[in-house]
C-alpha atoms as a PDB file:
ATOM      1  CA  UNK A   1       0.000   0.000   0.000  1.00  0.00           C
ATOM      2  CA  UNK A   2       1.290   3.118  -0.716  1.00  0.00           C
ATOM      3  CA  UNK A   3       1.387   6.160   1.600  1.00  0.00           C
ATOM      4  CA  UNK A   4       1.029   9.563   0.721  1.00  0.00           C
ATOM      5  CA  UNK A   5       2.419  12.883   2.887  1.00  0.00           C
ATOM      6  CA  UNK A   6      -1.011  15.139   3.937  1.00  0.00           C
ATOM      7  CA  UNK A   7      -0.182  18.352   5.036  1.00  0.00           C
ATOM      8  CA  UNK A   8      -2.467  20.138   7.757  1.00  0.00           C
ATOM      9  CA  UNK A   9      -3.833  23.412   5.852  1.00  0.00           C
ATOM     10  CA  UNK A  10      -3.568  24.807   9.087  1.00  0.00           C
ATOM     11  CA  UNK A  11       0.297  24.669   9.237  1.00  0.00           C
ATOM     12  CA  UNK A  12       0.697  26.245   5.543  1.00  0.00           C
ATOM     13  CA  UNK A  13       1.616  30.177   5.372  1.00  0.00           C
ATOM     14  CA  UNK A  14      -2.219  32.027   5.649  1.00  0.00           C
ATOM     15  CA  UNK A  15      -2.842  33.660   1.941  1.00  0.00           C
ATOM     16  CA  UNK A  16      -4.144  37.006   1.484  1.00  0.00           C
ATOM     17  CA  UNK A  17      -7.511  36.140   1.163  1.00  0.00           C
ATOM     18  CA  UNK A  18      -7.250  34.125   4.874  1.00  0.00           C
ATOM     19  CA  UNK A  19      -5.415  37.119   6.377  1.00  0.00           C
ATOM     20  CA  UNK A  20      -8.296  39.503   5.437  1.00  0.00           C
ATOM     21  CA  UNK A  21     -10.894  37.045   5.790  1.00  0.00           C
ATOM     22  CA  UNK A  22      -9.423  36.239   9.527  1.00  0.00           C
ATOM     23  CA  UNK A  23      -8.859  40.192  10.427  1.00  0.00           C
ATOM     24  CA  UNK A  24     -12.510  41.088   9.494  1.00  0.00           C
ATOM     25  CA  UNK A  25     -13.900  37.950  11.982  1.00  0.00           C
ATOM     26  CA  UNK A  26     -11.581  39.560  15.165  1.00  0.00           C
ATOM     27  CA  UNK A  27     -13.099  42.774  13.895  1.00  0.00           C
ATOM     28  CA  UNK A  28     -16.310  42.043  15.479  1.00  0.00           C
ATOM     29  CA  UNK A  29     -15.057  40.268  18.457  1.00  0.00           C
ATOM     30  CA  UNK A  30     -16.762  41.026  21.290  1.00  0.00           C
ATOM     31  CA  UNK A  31     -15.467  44.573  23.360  1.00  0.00           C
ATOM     32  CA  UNK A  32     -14.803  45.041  26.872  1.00  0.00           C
ATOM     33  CA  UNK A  33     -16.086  48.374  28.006  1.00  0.00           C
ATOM     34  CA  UNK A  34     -16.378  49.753  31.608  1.00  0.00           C
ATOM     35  CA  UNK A  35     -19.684  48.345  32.091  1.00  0.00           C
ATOM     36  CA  UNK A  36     -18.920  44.858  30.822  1.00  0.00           C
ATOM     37  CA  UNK A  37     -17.886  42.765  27.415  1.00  0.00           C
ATOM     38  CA  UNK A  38     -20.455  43.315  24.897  1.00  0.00           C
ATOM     39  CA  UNK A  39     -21.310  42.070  21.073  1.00  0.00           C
ATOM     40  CA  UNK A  40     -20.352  44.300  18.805  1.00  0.00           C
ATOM     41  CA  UNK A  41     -21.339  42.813  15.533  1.00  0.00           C
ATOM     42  CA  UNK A  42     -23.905  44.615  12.653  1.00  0.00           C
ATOM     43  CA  UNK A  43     -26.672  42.983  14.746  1.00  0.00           C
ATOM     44  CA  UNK A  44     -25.985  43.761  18.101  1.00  0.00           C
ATOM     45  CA  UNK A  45     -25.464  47.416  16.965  1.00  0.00           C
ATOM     46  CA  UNK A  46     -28.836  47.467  15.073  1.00  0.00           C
ATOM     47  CA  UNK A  47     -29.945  46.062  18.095  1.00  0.00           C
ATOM     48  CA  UNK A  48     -28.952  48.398  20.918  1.00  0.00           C
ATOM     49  CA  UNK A  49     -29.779  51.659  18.453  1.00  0.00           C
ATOM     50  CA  UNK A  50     -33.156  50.357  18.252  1.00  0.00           C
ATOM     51  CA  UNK A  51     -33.423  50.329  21.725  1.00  0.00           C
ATOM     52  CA  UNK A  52     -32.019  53.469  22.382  1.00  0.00           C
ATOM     53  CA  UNK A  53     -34.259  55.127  20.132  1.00  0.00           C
ATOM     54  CA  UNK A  54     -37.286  53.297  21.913  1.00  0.00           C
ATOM     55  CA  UNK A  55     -35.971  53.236  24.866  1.00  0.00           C
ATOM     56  CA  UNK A  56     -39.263  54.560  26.785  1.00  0.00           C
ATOM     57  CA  UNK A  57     -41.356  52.863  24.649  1.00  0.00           C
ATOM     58  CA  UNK A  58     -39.605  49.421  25.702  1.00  0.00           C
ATOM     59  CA  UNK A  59     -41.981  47.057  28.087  1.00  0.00           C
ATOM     60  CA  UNK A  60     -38.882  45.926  29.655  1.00  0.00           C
ATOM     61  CA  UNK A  61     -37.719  48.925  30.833  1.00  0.00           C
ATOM     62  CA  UNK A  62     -38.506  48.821  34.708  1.00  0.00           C
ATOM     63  CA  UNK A  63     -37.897  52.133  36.637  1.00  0.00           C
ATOM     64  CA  UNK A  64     -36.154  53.826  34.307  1.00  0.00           C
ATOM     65  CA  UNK A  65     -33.657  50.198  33.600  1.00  0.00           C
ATOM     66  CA  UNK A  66     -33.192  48.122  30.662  1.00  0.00           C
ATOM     67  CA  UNK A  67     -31.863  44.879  31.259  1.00  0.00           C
ATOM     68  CA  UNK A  68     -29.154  43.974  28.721  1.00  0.00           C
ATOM     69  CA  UNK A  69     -27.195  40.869  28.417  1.00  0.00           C
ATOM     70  CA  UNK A  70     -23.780  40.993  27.635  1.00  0.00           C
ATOM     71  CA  UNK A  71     -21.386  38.622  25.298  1.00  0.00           C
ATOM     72  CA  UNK A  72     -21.050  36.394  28.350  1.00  0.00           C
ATOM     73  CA  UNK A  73     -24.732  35.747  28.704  1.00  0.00           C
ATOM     74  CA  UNK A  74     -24.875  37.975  31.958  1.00  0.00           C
ATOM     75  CA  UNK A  75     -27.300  41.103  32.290  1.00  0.00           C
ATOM     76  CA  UNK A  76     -26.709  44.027  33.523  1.00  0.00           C
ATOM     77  CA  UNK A  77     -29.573  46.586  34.176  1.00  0.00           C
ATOM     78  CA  UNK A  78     -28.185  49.945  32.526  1.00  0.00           C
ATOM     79  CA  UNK A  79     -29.819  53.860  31.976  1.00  0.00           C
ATOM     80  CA  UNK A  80     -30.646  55.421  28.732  1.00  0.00           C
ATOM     81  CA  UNK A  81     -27.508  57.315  29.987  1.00  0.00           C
ATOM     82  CA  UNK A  82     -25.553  54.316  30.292  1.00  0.00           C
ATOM     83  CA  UNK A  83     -26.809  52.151  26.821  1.00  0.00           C
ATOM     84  CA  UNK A  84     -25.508  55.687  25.490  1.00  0.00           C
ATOM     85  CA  UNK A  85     -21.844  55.395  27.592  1.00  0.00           C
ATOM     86  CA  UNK A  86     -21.828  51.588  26.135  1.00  0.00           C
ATOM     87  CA  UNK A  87     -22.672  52.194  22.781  1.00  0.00           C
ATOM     88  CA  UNK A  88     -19.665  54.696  22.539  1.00  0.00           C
ATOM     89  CA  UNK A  89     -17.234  52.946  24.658  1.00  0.00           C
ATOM     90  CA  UNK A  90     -18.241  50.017  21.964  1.00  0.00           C
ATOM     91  CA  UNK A  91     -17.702  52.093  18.733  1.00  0.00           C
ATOM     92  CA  UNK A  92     -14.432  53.605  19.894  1.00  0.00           C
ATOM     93  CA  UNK A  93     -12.867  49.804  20.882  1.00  0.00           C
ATOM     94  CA  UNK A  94     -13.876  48.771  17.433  1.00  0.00           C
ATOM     95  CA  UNK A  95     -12.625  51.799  15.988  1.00  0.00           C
ATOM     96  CA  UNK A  96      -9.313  51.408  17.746  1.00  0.00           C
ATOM     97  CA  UNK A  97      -8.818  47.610  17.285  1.00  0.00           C
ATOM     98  CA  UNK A  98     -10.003  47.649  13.460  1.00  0.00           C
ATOM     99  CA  UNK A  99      -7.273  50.034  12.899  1.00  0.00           C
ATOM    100  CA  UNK A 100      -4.763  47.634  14.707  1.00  0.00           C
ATOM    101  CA  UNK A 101      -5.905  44.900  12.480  1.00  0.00           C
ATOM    102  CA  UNK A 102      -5.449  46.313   9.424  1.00  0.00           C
ATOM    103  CA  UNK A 103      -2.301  47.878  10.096  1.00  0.00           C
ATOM    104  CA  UNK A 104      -1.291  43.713  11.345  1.00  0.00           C
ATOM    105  CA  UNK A 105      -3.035  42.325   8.353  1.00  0.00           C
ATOM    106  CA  UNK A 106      -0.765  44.029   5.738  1.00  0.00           C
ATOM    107  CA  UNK A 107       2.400  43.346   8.487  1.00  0.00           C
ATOM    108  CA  UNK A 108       1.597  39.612   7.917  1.00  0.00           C
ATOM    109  CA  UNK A 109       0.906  40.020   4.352  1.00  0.00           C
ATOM    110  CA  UNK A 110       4.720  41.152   4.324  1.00  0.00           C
ATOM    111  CA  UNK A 111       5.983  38.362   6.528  1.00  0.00           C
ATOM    112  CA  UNK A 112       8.042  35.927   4.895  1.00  0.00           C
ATOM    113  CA  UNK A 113       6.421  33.102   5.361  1.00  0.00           C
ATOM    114  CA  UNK A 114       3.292  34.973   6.611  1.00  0.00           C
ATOM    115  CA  UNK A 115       1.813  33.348  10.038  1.00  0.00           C
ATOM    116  CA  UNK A 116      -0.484  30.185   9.210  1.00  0.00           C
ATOM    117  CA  UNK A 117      -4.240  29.712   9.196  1.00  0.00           C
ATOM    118  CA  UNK A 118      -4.194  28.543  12.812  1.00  0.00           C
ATOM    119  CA  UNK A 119      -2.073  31.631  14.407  1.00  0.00           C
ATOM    120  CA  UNK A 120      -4.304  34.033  13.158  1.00  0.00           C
ATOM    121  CA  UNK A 121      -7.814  32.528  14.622  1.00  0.00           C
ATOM    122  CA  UNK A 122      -6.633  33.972  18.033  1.00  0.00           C
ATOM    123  CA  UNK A 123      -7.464  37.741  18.370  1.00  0.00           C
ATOM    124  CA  UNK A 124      -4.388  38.417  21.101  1.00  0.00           C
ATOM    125  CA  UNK A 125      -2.017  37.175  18.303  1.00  0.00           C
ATOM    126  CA  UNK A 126      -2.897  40.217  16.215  1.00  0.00           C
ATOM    127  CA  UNK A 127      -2.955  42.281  18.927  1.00  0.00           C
ATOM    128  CA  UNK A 128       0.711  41.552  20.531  1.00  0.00           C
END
């Protein structure tokens, strides 16, 4: 029987098209913000403007508090004030870390050989 040598894709060099792929996933990685680590994919921003903007039209909202859950399935009851103070802590993380990644994603585009498929699922490898 003859054997053949199978290489783990995982272990090549990443391509382009799995570097930028790869940096726009840890783009919407979950942020952690003073109040908490929240979503902050398209969804969970649609989500949370929506209930700003109907905030006191919500059924949930108890005494002036709207429970909101966070990335780690916790809730934490939080002000129009503070949805406001979250929402802004969230846009400026992703601001600040998308920038990071794209300056990273053209660093390992450059690499010779660039980091592999595997290295670049974990967020904290982009960001050290």
């Amino acid at each position: 029987m003859k054997r053949s040598l199978q290489l783990n894709p995982d272990n090549q060099p990443a391509t382009w098209e799995q570097i930028r792929n790869l940096r726009d996933q840890n783009e919407l990685a979950p942020v952690n913000t003073s109040f908490g680590i929240f979503d902050c994919d398209e969804r969970s921003d649609a989500r949370m403007q929506e209930a700003m903007e109907q905030f006191h039209n919500l059924p949930t909202v108890v005494d002036g508090v709207l429970q909101w859950k966070r990335a780690d399935n916790t809730f934490i009851g939080l002000t129009l004030t503070q949805l406001q103070e979250v929402q802004a802590e969230i846009k400026t993380a992703r601001a600040v870390r998308a920038a990071q990644l794209h300056a990273k994603a053209e660093a390992f585009n450059q690499q010779d050989p660039r980091p592999t498929p595997a290295q670049l699922q974990s967020l904290d490898f982009w960001l050290n």
